[in-house]
PDB file of N, CA and C in Angstrom:
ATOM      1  N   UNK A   1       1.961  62.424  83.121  1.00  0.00           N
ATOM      2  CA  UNK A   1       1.775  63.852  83.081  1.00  0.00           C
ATOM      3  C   UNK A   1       2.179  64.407  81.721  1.00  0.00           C
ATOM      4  N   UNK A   2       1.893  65.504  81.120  1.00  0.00           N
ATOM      5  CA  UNK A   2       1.622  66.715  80.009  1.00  0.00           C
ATOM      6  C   UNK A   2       3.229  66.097  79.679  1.00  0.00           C
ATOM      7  N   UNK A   3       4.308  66.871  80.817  1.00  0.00           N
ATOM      8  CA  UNK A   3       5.143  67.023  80.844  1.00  0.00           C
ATOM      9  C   UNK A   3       6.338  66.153  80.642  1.00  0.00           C
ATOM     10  N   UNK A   4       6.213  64.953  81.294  1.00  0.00           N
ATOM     11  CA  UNK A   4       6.703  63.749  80.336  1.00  0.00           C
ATOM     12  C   UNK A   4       6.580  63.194  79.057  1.00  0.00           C
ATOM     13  N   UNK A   5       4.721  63.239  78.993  1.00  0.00           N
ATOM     14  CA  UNK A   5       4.601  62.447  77.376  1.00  0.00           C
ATOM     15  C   UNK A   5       5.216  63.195  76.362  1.00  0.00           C
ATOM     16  N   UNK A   6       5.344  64.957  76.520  1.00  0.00           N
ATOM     17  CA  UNK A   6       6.052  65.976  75.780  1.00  0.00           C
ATOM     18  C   UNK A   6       7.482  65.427  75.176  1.00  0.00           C
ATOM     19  N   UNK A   7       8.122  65.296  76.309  1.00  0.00           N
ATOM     20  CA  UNK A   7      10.040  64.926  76.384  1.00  0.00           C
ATOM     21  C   UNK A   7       9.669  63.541  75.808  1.00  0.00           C
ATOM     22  N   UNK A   8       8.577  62.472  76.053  1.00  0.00           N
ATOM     23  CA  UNK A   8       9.354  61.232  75.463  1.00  0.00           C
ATOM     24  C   UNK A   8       8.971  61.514  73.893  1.00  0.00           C
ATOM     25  N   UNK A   9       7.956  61.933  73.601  1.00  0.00           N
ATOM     26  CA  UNK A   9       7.315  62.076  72.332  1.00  0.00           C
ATOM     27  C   UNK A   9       8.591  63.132  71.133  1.00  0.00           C
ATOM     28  N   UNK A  10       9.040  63.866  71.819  1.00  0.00           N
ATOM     29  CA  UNK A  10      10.073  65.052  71.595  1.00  0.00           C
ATOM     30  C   UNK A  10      11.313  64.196  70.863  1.00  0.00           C
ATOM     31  N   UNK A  11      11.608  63.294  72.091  1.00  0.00           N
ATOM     32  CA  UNK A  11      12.725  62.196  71.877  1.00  0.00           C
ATOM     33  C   UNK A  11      12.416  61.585  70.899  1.00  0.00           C
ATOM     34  N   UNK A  12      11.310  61.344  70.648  1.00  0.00           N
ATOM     35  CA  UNK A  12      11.374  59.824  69.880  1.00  0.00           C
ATOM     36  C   UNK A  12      11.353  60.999  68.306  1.00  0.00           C
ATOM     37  N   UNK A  13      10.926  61.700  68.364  1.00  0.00           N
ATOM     38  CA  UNK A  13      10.920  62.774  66.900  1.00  0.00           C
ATOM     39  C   UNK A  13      12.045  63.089  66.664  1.00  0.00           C
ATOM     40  N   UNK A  14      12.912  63.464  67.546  1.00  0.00           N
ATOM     41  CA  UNK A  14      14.186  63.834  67.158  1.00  0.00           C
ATOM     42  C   UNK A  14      15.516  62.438  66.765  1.00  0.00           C
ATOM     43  N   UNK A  15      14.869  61.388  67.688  1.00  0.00           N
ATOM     44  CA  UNK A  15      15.724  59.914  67.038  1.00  0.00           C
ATOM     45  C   UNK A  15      15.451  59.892  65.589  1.00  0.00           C
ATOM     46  N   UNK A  16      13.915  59.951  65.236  1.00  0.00           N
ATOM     47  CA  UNK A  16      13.512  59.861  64.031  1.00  0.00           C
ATOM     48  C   UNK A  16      14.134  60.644  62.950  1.00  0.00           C
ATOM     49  N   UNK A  17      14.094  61.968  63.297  1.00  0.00           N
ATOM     50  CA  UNK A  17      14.910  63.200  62.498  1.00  0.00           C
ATOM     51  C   UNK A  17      16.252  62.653  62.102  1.00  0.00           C
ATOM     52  N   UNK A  18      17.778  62.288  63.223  1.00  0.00           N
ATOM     53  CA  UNK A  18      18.253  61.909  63.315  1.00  0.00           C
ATOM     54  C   UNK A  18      18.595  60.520  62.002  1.00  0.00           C
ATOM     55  N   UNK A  19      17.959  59.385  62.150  1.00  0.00           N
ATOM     56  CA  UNK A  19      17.580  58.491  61.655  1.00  0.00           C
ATOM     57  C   UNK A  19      17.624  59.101  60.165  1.00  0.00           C
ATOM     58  N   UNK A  20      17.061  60.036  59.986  1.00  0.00           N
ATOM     59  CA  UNK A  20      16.321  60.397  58.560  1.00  0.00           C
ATOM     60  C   UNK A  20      17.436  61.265  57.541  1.00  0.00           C
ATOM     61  N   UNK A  21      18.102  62.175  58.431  1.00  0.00           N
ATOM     62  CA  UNK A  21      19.638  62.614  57.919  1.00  0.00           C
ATOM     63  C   UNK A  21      20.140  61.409  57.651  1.00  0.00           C
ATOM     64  N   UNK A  22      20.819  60.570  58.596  1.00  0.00           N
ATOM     65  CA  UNK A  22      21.701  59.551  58.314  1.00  0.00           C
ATOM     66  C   UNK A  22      21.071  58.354  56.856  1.00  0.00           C
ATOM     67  N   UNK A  23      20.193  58.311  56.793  1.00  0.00           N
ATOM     68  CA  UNK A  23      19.391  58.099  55.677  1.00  0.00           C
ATOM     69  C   UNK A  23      19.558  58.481  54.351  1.00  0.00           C
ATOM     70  N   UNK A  24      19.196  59.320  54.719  1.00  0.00           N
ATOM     71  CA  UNK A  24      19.676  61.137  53.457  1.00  0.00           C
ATOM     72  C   UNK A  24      21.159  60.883  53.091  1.00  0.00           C
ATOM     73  N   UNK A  25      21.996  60.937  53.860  1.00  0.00           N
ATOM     74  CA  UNK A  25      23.822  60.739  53.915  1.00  0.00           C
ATOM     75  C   UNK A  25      24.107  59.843  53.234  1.00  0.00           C
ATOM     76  N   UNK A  26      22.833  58.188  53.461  1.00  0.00           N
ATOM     77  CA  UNK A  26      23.684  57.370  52.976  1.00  0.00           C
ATOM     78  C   UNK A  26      23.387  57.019  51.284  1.00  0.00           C
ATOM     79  N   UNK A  27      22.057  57.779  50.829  1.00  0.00           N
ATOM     80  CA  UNK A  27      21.417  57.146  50.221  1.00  0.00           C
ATOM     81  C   UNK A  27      21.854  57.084  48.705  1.00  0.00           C
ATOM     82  N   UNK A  28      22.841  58.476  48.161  1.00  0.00           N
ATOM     83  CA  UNK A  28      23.382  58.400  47.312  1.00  0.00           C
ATOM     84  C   UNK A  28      24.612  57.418  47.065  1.00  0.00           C
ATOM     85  N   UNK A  29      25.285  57.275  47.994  1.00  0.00           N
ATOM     86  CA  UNK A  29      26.651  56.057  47.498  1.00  0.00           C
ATOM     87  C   UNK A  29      26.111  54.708  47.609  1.00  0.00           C
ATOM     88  N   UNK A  30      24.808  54.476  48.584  1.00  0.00           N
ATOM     89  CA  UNK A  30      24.204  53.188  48.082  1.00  0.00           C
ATOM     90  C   UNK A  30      23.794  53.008  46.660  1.00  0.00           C
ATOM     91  N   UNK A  31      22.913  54.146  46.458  1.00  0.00           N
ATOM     92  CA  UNK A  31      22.590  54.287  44.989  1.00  0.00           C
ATOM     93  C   UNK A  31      23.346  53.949  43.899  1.00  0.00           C
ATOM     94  N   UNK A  32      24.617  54.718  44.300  1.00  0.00           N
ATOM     95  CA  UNK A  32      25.128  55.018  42.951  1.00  0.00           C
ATOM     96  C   UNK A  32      26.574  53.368  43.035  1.00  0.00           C
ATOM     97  N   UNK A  33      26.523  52.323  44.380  1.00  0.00           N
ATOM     98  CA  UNK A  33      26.972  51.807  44.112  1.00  0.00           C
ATOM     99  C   UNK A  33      26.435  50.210  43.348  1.00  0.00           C
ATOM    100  N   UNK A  34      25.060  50.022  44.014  1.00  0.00           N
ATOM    101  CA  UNK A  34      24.282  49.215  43.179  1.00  0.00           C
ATOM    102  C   UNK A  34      23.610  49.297  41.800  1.00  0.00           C
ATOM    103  N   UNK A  35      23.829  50.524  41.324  1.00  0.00           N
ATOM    104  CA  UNK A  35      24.011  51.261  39.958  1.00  0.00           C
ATOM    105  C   UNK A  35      25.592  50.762  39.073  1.00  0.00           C
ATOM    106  N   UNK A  36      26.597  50.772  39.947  1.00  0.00           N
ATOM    107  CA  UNK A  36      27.463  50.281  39.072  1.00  0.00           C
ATOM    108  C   UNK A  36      27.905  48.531  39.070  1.00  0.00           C
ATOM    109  N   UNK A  37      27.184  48.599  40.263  1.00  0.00           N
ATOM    110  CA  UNK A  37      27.090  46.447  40.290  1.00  0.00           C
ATOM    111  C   UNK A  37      25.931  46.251  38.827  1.00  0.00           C
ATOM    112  N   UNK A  38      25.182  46.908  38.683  1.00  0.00           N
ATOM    113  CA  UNK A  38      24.036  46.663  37.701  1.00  0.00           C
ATOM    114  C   UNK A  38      24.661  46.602  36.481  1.00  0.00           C
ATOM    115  N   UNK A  39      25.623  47.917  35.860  1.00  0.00           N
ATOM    116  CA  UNK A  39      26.164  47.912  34.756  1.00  0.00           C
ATOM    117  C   UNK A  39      27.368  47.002  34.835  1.00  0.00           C
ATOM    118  N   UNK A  40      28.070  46.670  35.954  1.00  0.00           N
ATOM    119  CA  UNK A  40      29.007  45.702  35.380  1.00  0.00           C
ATOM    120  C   UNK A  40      28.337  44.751  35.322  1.00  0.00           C
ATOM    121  N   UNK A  41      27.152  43.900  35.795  1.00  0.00           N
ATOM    122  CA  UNK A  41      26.194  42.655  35.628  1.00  0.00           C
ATOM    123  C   UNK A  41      26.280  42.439  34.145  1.00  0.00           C
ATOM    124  N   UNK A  42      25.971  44.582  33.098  1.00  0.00           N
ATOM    125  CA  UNK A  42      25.430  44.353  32.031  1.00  0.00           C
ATOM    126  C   UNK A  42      23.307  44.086  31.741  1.00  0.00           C
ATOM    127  N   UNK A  43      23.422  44.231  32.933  1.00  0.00           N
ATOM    128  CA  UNK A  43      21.767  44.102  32.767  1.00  0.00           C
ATOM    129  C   UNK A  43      21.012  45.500  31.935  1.00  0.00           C
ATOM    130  N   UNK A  44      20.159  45.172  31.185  1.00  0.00           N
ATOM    131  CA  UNK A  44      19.651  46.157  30.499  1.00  0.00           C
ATOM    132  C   UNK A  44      19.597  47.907  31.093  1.00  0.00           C
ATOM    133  N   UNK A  45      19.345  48.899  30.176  1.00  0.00           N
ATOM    134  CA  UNK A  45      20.108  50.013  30.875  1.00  0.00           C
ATOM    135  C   UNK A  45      18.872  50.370  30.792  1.00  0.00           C
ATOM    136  N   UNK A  46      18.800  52.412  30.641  1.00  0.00           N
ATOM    137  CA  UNK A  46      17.440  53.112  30.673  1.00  0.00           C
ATOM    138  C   UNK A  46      16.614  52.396  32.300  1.00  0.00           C
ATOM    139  N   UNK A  47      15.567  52.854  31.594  1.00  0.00           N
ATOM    140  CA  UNK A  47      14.468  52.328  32.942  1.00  0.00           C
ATOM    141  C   UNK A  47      14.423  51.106  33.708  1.00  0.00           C
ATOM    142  N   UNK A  48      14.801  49.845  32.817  1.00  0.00           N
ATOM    143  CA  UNK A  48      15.077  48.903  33.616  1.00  0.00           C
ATOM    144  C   UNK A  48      16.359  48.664  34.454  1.00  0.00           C
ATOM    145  N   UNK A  49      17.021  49.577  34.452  1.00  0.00           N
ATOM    146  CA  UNK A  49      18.145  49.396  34.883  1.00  0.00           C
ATOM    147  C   UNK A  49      18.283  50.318  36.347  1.00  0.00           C
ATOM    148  N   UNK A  50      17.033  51.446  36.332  1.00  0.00           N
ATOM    149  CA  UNK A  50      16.728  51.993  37.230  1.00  0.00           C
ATOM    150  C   UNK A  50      15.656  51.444  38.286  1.00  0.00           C
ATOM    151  N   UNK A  51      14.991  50.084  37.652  1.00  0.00           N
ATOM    152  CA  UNK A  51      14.179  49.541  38.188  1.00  0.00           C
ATOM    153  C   UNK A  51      14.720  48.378  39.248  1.00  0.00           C
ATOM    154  N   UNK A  52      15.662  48.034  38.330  1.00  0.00           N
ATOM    155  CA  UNK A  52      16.424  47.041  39.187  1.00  0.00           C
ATOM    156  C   UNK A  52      17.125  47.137  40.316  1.00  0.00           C
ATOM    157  N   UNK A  53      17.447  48.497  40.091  1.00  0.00           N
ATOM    158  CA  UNK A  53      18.456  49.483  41.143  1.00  0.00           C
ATOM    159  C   UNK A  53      17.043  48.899  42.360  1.00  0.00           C
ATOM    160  N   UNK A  54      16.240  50.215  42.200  1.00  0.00           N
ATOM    161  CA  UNK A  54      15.533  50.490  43.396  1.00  0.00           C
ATOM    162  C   UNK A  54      14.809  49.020  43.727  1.00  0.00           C
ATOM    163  N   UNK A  55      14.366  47.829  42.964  1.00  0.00           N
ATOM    164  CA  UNK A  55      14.214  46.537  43.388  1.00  0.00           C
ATOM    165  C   UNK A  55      15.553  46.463  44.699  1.00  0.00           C
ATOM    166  N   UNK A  56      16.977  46.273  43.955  1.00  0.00           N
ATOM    167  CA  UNK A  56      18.214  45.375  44.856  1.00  0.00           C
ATOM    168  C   UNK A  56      18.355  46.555  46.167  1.00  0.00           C
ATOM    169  N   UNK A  57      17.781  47.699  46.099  1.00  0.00           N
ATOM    170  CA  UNK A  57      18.044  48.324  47.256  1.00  0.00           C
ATOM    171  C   UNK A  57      17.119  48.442  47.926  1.00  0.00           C
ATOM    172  N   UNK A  58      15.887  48.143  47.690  1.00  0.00           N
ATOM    173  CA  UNK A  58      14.879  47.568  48.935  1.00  0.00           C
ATOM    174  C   UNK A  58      15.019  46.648  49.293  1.00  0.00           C
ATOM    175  N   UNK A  59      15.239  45.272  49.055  1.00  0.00           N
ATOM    176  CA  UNK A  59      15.764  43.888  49.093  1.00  0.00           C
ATOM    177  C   UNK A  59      16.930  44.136  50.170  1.00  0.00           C
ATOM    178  N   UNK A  60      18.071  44.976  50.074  1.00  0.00           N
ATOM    179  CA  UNK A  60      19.039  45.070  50.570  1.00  0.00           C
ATOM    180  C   UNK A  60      18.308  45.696  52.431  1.00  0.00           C
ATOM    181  N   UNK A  61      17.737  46.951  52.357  1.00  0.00           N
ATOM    182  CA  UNK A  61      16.575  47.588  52.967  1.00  0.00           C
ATOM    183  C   UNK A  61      16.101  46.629  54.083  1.00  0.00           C
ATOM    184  N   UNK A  62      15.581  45.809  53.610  1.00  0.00           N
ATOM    185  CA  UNK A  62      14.328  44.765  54.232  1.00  0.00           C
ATOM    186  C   UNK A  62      15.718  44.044  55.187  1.00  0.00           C
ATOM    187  N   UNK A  63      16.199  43.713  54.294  1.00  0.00           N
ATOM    188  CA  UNK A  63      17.181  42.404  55.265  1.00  0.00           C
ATOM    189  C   UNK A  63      18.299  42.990  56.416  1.00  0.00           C
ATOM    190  N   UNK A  64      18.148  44.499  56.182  1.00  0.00           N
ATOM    191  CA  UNK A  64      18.995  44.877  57.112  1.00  0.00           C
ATOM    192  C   UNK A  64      18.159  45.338  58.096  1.00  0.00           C
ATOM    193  N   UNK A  65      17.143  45.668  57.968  1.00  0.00           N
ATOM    194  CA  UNK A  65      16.199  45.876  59.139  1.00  0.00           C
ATOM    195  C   UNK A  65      15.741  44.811  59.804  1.00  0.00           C
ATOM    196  N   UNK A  66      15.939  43.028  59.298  1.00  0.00           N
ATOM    197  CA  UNK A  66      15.557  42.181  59.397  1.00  0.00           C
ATOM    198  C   UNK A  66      16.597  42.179  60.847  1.00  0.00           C
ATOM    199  N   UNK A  67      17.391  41.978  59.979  1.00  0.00           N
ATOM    200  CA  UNK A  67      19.210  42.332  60.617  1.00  0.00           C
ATOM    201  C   UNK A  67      19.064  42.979  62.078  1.00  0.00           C
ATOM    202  N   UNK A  68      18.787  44.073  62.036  1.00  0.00           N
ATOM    203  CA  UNK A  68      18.777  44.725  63.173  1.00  0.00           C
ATOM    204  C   UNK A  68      17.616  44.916  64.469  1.00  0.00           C
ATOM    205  N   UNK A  69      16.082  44.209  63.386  1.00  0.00           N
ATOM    206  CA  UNK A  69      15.695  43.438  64.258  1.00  0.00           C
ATOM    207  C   UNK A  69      15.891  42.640  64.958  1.00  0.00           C
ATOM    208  N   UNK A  70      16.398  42.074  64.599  1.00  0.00           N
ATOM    209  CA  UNK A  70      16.664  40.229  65.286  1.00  0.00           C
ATOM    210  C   UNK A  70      18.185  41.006  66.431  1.00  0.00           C
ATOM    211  N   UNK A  71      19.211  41.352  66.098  1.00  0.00           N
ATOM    212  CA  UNK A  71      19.656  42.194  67.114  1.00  0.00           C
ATOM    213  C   UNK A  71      19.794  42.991  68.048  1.00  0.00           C
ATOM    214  N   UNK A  72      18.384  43.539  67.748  1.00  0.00           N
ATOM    215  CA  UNK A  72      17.619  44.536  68.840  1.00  0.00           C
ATOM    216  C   UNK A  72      17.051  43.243  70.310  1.00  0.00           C
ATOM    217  N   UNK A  73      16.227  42.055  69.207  1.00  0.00           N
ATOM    218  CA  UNK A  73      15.353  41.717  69.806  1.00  0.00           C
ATOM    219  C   UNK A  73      16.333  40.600  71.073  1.00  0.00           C
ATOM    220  N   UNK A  74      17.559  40.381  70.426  1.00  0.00           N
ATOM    221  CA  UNK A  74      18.484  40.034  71.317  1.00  0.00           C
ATOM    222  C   UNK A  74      18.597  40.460  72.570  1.00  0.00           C
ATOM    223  N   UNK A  75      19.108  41.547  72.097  1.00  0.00           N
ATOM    224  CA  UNK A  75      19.513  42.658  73.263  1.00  0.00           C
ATOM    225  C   UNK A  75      18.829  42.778  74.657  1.00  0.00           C
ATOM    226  N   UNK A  76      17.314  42.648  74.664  1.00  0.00           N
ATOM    227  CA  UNK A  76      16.468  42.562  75.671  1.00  0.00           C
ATOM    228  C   UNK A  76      16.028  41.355  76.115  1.00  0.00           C
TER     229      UNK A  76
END
């Protein structure tokens, strides 16, 4: 019915929302801490150094979703 697919569809937007703050919250001290793993590395600065950033924090990204896949998929 109308009235269910509403509430689950509702739910799942607002997990998402949810999800997307906590996201938002985390995204600067990730940033700014694989930013200073980079300069103590010493790896080139300017643009590549911003490149590398957003490379090691998708990398990081992937494997934790990997992560929490495989934990989810436990669970059930």
């Amino acid at each position: 019915d109308f009235g269910g697919e509403f509430k689950k569809h509702s739910l799942v937007a607002i997990t998402a929302a949810f999800g997307f703050l906590i996201a938002l919250t985390w995204k600067e001290p990730i940033i700014e801490l694989v930013d200073l793993i980079v300069a103590k590395i010493g790896i080139m600065e300017g643009v590549y150094s911003g490149l590398i950033s957003a490379v090691v924090v998708t990398v990081l990204a992937v494997l934790g979703l990997m992560i929490i896949s495989k934990w989810s998929a436990e669970k059930e």
